[in-house]
PDB file of N, CA and C in Angstrom:
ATOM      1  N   UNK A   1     151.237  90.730 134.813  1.00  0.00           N
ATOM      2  CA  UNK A   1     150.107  90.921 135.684  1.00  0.00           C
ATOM      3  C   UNK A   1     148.923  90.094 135.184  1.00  0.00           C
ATOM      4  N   UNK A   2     148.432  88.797 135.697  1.00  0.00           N
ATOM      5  CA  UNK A   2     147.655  88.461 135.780  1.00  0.00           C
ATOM      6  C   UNK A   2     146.181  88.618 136.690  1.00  0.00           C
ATOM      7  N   UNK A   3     145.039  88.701 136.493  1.00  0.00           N
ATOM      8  CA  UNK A   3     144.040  88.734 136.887  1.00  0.00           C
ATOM      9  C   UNK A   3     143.629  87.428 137.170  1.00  0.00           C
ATOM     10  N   UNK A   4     143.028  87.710 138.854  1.00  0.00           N
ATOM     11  CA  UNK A   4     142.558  86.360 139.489  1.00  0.00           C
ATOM     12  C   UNK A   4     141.468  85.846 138.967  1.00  0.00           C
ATOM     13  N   UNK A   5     141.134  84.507 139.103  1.00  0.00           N
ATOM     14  CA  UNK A   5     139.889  83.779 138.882  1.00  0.00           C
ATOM     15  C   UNK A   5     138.683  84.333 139.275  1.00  0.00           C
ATOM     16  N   UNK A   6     138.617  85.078 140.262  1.00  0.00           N
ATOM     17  CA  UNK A   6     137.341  85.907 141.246  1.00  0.00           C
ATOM     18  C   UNK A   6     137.062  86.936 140.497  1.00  0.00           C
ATOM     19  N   UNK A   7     137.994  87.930 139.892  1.00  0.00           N
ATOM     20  CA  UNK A   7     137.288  88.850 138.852  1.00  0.00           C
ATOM     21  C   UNK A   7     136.566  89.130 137.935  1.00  0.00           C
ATOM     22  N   UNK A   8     135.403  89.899 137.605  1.00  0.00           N
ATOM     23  CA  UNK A   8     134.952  89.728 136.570  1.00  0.00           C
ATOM     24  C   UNK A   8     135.389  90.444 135.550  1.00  0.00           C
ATOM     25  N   UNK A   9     135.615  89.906 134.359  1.00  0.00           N
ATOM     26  CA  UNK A   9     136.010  91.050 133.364  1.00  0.00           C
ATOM     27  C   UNK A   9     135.403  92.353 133.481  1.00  0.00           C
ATOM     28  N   UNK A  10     136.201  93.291 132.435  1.00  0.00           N
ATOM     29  CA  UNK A  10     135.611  95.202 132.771  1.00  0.00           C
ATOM     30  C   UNK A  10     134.259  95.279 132.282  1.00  0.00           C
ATOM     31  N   UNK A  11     134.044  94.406 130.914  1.00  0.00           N
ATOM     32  CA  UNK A  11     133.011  94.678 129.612  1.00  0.00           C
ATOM     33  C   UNK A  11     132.218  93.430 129.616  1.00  0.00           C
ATOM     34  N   UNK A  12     131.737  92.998 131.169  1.00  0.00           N
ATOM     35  CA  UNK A  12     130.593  91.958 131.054  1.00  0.00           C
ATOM     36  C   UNK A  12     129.394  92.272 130.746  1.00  0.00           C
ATOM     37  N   UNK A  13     128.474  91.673 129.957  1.00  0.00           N
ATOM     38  CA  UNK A  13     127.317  91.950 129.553  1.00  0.00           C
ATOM     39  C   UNK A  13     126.336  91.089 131.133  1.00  0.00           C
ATOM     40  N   UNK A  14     125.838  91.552 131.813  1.00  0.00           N
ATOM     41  CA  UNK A  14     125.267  90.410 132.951  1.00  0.00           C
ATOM     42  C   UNK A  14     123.481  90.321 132.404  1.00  0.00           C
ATOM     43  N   UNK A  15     122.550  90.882 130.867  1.00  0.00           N
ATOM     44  CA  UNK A  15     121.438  90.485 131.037  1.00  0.00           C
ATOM     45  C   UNK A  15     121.380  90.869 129.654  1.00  0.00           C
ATOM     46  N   UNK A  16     120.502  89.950 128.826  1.00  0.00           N
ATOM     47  CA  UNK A  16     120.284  89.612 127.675  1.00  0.00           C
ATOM     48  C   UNK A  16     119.707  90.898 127.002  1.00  0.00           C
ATOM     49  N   UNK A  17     119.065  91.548 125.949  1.00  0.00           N
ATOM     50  CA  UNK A  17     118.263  92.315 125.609  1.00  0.00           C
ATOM     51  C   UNK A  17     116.550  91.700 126.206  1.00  0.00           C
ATOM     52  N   UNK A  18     116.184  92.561 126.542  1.00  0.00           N
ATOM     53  CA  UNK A  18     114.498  92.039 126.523  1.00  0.00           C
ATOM     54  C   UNK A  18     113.296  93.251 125.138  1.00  0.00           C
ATOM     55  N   UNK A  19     113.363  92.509 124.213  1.00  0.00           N
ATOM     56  CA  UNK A  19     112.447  93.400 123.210  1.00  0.00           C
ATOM     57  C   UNK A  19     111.199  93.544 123.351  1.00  0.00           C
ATOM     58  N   UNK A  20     110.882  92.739 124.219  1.00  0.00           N
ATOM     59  CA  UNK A  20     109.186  93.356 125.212  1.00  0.00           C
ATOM     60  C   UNK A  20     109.249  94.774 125.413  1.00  0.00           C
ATOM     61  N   UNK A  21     110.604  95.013 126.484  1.00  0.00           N
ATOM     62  CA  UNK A  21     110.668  96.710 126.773  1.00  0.00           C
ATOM     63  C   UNK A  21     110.693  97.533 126.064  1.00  0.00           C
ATOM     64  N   UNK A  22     110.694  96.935 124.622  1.00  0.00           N
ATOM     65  CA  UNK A  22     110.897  98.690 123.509  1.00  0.00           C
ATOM     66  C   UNK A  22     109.743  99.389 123.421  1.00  0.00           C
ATOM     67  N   UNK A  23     109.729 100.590 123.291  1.00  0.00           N
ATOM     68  CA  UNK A  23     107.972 101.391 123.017  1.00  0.00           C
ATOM     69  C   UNK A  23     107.508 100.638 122.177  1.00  0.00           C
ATOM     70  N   UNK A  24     105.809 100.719 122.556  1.00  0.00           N
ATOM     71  CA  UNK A  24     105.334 100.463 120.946  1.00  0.00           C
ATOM     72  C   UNK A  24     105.288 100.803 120.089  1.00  0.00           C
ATOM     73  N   UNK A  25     105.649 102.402 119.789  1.00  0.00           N
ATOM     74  CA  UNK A  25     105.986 102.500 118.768  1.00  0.00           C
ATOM     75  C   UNK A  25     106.620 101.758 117.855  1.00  0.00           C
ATOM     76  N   UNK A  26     108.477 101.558 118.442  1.00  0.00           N
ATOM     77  CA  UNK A  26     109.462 101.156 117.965  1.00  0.00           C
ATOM     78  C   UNK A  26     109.035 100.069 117.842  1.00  0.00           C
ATOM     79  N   UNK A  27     108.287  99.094 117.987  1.00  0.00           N
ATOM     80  CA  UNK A  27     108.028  97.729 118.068  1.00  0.00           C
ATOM     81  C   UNK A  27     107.236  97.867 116.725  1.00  0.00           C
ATOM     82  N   UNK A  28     106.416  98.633 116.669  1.00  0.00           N
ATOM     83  CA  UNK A  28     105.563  98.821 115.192  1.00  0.00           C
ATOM     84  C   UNK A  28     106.303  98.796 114.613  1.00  0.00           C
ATOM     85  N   UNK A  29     107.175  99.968 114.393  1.00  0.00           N
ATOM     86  CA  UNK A  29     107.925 100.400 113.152  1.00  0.00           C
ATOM     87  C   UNK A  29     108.708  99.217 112.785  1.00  0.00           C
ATOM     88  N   UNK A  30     109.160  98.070 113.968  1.00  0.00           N
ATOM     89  CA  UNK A  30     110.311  96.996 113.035  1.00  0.00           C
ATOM     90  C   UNK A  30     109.625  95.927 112.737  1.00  0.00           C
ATOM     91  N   UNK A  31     108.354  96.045 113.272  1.00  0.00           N
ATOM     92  CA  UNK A  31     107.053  94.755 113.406  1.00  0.00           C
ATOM     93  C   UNK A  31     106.398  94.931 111.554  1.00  0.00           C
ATOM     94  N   UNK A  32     106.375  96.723 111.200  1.00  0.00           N
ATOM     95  CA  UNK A  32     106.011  96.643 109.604  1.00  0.00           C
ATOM     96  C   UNK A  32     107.122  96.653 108.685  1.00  0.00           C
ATOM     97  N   UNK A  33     108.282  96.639 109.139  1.00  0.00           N
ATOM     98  CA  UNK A  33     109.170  96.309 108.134  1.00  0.00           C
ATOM     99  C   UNK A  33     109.319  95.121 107.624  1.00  0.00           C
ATOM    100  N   UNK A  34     108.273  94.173 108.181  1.00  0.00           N
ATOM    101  CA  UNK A  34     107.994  92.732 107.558  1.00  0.00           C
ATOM    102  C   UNK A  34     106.890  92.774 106.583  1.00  0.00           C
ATOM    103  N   UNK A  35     106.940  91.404 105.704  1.00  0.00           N
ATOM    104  CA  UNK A  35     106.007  91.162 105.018  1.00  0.00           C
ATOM    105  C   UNK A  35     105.049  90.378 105.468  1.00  0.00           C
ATOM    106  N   UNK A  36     103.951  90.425 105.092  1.00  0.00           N
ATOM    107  CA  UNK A  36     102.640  89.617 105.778  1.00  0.00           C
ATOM    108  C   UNK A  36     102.919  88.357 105.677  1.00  0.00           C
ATOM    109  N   UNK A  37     103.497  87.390 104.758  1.00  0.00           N
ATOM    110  CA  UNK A  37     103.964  86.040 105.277  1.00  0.00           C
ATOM    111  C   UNK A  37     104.734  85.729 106.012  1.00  0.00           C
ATOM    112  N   UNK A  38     105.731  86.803 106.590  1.00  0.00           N
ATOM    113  CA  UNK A  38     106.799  86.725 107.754  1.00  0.00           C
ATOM    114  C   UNK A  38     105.703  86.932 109.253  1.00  0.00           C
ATOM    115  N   UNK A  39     105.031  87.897 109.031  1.00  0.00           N
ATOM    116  CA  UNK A  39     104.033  88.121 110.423  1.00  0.00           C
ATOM    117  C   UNK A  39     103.231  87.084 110.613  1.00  0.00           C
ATOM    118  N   UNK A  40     102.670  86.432 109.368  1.00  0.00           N
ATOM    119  CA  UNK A  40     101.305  85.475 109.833  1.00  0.00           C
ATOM    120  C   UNK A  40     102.246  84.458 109.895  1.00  0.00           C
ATOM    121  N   UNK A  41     103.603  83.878 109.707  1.00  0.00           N
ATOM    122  CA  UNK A  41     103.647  82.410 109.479  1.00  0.00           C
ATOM    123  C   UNK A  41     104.813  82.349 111.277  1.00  0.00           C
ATOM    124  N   UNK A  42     105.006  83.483 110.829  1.00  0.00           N
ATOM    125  CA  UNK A  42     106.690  83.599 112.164  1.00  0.00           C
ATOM    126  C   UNK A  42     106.402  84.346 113.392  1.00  0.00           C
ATOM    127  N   UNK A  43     106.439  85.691 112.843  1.00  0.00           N
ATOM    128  CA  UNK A  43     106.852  86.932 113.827  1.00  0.00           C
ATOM    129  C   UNK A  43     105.640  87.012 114.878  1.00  0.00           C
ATOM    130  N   UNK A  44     104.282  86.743 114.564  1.00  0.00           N
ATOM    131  CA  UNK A  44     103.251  86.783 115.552  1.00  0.00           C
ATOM    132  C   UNK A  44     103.616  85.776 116.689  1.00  0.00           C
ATOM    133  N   UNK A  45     104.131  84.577 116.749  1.00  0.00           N
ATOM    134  CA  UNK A  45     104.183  83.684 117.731  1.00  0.00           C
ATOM    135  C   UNK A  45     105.422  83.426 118.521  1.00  0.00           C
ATOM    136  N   UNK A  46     106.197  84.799 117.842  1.00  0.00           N
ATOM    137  CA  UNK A  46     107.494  85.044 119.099  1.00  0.00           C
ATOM    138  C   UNK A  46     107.101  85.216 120.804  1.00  0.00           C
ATOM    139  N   UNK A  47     106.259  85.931 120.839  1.00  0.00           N
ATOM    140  CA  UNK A  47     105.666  86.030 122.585  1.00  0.00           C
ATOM    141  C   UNK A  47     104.235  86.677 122.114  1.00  0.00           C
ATOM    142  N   UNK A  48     103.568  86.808 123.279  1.00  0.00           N
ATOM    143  CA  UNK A  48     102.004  87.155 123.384  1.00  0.00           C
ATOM    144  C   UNK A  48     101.990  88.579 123.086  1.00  0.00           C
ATOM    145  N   UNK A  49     103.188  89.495 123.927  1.00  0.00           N
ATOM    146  CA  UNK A  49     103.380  90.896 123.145  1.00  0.00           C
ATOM    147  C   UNK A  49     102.794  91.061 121.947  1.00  0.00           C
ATOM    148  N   UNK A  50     104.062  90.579 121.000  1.00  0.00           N
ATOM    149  CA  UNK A  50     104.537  90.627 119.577  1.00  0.00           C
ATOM    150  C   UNK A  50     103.002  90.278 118.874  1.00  0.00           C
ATOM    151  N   UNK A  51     102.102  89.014 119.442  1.00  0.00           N
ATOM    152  CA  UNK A  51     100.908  88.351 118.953  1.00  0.00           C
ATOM    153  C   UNK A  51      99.625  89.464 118.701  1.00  0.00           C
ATOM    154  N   UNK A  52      99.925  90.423 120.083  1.00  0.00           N
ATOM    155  CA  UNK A  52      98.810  91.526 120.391  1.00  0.00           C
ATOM    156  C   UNK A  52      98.973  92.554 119.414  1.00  0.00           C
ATOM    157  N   UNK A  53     100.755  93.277 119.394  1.00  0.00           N
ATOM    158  CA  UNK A  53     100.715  93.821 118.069  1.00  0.00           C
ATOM    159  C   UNK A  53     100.328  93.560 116.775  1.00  0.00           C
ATOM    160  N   UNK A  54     100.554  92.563 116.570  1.00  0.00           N
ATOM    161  CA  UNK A  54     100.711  92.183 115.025  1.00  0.00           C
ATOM    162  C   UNK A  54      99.016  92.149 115.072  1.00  0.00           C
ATOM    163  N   UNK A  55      97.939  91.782 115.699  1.00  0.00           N
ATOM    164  CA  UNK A  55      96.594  91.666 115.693  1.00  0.00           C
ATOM    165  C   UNK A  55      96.380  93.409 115.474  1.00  0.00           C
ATOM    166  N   UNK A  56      96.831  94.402 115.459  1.00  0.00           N
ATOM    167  CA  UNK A  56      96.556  95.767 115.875  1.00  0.00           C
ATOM    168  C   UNK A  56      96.210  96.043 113.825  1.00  0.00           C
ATOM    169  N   UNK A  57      94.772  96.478 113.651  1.00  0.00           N
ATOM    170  CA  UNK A  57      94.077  96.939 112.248  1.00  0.00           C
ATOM    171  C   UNK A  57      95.602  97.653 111.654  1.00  0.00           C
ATOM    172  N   UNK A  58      96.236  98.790 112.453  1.00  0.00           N
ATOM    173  CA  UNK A  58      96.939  99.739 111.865  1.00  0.00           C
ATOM    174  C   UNK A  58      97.822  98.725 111.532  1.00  0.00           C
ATOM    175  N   UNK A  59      98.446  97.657 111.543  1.00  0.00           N
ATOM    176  CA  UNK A  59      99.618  97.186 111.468  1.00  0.00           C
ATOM    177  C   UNK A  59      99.340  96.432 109.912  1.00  0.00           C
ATOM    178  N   UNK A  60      98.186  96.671 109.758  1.00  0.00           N
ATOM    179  CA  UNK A  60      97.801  96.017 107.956  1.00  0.00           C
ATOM    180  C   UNK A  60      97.056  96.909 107.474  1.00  0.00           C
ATOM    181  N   UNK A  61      97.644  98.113 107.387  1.00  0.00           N
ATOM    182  CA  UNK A  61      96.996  99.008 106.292  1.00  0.00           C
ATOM    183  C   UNK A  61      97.901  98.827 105.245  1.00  0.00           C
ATOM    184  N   UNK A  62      99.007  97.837 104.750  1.00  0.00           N
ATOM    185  CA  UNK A  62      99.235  97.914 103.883  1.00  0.00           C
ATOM    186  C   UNK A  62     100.208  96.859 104.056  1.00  0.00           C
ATOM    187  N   UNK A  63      99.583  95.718 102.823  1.00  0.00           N
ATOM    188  CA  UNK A  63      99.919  93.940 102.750  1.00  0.00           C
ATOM    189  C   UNK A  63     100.744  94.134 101.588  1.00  0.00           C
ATOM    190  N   UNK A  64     101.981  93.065 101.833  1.00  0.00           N
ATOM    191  CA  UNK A  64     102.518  92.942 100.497  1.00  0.00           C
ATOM    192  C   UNK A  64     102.729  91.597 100.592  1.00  0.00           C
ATOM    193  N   UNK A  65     102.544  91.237  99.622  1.00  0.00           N
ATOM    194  CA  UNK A  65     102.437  89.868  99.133  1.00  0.00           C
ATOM    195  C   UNK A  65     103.127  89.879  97.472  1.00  0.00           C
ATOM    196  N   UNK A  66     104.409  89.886  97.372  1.00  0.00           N
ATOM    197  CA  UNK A  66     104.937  90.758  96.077  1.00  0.00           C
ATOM    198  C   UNK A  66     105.402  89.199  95.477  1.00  0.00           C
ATOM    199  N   UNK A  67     105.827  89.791  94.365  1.00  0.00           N
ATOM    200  CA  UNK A  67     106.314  88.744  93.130  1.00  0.00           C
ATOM    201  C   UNK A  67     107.865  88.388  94.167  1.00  0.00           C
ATOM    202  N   UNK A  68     108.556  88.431  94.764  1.00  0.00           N
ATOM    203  CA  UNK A  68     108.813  87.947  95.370  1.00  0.00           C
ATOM    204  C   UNK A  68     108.855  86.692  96.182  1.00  0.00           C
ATOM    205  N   UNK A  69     108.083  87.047  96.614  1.00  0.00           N
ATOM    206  CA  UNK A  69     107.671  86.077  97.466  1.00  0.00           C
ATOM    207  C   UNK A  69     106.253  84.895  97.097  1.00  0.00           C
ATOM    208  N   UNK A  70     105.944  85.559  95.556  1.00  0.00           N
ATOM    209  CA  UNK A  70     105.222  84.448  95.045  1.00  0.00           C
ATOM    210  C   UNK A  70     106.397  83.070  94.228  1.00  0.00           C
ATOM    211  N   UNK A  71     107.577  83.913  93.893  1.00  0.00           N
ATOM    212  CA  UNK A  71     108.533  82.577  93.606  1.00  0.00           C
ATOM    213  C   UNK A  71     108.966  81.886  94.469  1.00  0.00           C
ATOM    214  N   UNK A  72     108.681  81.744  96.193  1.00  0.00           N
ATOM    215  CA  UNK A  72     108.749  81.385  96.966  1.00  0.00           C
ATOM    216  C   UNK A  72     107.894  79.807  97.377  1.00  0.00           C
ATOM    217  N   UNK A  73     106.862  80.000  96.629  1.00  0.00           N
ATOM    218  CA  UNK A  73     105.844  79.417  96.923  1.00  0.00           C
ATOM    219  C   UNK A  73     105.513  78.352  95.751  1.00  0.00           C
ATOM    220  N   UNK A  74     105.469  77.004  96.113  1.00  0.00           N
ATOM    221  CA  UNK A  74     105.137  76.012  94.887  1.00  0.00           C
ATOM    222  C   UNK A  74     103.673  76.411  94.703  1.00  0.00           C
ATOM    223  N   UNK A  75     103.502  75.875  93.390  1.00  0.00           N
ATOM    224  CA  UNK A  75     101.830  76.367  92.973  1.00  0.00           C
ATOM    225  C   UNK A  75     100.859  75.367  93.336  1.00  0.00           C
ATOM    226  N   UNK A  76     101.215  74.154  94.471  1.00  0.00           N
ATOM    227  CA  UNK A  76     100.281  73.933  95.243  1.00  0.00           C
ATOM    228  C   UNK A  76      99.991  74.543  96.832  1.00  0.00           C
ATOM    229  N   UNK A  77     100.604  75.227  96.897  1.00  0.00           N
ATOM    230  CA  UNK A  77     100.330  75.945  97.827  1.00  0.00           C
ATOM    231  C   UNK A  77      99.800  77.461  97.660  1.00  0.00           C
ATOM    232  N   UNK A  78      99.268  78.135  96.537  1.00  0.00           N
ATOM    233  CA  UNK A  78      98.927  79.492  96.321  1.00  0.00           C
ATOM    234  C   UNK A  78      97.409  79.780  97.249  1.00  0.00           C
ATOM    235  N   UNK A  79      96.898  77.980  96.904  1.00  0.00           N
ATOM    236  CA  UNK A  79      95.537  77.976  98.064  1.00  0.00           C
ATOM    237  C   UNK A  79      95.862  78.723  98.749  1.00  0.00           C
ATOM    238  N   UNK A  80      97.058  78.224  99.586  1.00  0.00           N
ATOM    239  CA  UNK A  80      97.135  78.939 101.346  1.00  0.00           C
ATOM    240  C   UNK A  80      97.841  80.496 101.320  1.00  0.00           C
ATOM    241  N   UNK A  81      98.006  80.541 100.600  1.00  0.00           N
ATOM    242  CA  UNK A  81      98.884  81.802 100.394  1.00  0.00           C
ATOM    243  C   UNK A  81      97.550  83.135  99.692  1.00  0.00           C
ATOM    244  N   UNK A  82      96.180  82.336  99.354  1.00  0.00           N
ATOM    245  CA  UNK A  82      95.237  83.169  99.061  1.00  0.00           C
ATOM    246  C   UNK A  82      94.635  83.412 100.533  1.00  0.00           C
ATOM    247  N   UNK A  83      94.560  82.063 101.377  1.00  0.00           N
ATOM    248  CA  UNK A  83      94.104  82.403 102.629  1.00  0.00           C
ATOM    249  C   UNK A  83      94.605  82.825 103.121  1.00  0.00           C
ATOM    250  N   UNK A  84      96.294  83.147 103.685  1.00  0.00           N
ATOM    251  CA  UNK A  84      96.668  84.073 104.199  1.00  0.00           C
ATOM    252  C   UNK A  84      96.502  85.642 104.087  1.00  0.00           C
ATOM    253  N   UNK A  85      96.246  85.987 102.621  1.00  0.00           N
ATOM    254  CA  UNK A  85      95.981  87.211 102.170  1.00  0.00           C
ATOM    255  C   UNK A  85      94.556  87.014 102.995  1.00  0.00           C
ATOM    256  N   UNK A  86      93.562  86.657 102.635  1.00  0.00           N
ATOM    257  CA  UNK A  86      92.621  86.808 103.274  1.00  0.00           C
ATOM    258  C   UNK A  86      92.576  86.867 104.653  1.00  0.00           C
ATOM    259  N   UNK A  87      93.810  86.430 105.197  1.00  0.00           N
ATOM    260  CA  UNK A  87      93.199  86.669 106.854  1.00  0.00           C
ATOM    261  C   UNK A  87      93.634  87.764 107.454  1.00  0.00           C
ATOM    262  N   UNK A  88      94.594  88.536 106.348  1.00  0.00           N
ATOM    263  CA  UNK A  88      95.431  89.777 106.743  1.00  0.00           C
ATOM    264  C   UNK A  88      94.549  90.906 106.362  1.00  0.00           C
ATOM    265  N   UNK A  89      93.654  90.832 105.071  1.00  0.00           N
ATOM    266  CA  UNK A  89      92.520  91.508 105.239  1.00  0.00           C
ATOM    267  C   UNK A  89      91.711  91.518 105.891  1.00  0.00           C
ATOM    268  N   UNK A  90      91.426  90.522 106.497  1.00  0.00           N
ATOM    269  CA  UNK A  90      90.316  90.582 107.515  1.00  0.00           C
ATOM    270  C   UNK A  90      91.173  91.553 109.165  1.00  0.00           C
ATOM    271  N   UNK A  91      92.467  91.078 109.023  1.00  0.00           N
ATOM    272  CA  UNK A  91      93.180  91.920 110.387  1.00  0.00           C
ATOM    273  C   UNK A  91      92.955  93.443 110.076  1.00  0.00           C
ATOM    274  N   UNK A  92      92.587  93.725 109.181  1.00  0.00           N
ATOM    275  CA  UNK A  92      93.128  95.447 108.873  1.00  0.00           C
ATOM    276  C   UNK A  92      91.697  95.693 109.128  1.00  0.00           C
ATOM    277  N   UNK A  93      90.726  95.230 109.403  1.00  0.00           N
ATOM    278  CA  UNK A  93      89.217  95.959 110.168  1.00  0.00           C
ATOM    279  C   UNK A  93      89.410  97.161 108.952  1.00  0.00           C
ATOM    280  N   UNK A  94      89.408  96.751 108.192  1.00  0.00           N
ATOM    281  CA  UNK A  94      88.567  97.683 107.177  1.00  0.00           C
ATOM    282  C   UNK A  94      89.993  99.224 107.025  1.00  0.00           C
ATOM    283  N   UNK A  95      90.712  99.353 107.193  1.00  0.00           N
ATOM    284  CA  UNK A  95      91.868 100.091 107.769  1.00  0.00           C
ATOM    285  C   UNK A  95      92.792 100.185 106.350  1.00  0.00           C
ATOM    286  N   UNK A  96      92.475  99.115 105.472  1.00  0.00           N
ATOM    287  CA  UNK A  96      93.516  98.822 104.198  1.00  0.00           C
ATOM    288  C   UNK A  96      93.614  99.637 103.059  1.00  0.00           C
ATOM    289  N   UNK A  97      94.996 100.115 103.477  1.00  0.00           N
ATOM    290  CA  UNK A  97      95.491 101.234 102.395  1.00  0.00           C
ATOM    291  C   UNK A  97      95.562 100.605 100.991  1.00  0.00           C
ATOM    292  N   UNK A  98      96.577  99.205 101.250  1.00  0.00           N
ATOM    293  CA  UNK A  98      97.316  99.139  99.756  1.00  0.00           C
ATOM    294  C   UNK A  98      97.728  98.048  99.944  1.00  0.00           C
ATOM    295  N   UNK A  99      97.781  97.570  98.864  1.00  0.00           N
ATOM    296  CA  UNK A  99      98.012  95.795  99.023  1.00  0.00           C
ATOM    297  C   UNK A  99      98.842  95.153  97.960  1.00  0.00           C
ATOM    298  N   UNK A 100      99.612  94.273  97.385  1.00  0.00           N
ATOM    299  CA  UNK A 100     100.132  94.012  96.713  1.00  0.00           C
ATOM    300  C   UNK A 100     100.013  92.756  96.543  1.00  0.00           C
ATOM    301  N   UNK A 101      99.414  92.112  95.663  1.00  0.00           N
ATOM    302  CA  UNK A 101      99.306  90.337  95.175  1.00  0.00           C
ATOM    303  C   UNK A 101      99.302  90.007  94.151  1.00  0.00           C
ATOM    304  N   UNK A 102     100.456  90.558  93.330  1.00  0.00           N
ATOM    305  CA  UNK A 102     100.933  90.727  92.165  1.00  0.00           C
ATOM    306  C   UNK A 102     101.266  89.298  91.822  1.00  0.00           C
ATOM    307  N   UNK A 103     100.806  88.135  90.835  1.00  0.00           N
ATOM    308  CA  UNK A 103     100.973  87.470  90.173  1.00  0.00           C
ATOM    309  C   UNK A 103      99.905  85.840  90.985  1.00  0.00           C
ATOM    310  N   UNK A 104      99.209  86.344  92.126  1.00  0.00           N
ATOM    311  CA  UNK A 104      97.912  85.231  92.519  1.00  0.00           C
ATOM    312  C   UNK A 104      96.598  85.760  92.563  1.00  0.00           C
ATOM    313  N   UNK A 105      96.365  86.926  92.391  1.00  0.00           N
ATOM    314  CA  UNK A 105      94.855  87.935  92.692  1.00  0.00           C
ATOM    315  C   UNK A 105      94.375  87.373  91.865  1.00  0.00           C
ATOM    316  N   UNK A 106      92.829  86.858  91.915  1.00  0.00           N
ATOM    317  CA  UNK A 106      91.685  86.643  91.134  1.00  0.00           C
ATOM    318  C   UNK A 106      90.547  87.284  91.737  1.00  0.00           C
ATOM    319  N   UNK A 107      89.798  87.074  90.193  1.00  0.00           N
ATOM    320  CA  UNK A 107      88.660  88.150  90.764  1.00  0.00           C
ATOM    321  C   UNK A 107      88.017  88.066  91.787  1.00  0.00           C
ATOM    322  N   UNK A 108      87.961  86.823  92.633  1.00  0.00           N
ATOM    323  CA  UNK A 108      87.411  86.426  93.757  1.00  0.00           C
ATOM    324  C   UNK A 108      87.945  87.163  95.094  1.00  0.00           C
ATOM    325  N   UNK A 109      89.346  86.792  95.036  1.00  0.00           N
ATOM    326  CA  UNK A 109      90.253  87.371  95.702  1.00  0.00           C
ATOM    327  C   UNK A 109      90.094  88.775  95.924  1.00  0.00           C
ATOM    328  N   UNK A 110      89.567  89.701  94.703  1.00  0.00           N
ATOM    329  CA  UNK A 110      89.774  91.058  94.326  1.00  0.00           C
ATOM    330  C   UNK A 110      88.005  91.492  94.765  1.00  0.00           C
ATOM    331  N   UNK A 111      87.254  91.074  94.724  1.00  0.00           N
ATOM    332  CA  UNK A 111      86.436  91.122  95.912  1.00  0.00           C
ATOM    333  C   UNK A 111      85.805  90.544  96.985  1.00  0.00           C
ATOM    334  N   UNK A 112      86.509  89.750  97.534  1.00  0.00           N
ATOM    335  CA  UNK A 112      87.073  89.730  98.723  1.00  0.00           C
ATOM    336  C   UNK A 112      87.547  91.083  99.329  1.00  0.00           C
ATOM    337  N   UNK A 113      88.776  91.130  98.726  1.00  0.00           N
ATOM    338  CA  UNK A 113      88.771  92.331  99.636  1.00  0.00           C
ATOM    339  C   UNK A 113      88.143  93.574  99.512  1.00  0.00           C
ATOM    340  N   UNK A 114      87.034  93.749  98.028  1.00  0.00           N
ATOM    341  CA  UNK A 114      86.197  94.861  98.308  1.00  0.00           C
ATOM    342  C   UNK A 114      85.498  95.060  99.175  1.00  0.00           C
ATOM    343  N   UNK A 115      84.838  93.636  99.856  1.00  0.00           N
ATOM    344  CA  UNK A 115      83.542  93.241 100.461  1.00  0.00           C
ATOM    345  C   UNK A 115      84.052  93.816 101.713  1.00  0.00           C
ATOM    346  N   UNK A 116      85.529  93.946 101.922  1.00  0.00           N
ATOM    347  CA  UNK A 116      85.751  94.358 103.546  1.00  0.00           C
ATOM    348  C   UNK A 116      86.342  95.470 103.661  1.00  0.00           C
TER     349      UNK A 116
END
């Protein structure tokens, strides 16, 4: 028994996921399971959605910027990687729980983010 050309299989998928439609909640919750160099460099410029969340204070009450992800980074680039911290403090409107910049924080850096 063959099946004609005109049929469609039983288990067609006919429409992609759309991750616009998830609550916002759920969109938070997988939006902070990133690290702040994944949000500021990637995840914000997936769609205008994703851009509006990631701008939301609550979504940076708490930056990590870990030893990790400082071996990531050649040490001419820590410049930008201080300005990124800085612009993620500035997203958290004053909102910032806890932060992590374990092996680039200087005292500058360290108030910086007192000042906000």
């Amino acid at each position: 028994m063959s099946s004609s050309p005109a049929e469609k299989p039983k288990f067609e998928s006919t429409a992609n996921p759309n991750w616009v439609d998830l609550p916002k909640d759920i969109t938070s919750n997988i939006l902070q399971r990133l690290n702040a160099i994944e949000i500021l460099t990637k995840t914000r410029y997936v769609c205008p959605y994703w851009w509006n969340m990631c701008k939301d204070p609550f979504m940076w009450r708490e930056i990590s910027l870990d030893r990790s992800l400082f071996d990531l980074w050649p040490p001419n680039l820590l410049d930008l990687l201080v300005e990124l911290c800085q612009y993620a403090v500035d997203l958290s409107s004053g909102h910032l729980e806890k932060i992590d910049i374990y092996c680039f924080g200087t005292d500058d850096l360290l108030q910086y983010i007192a000042d906000r």
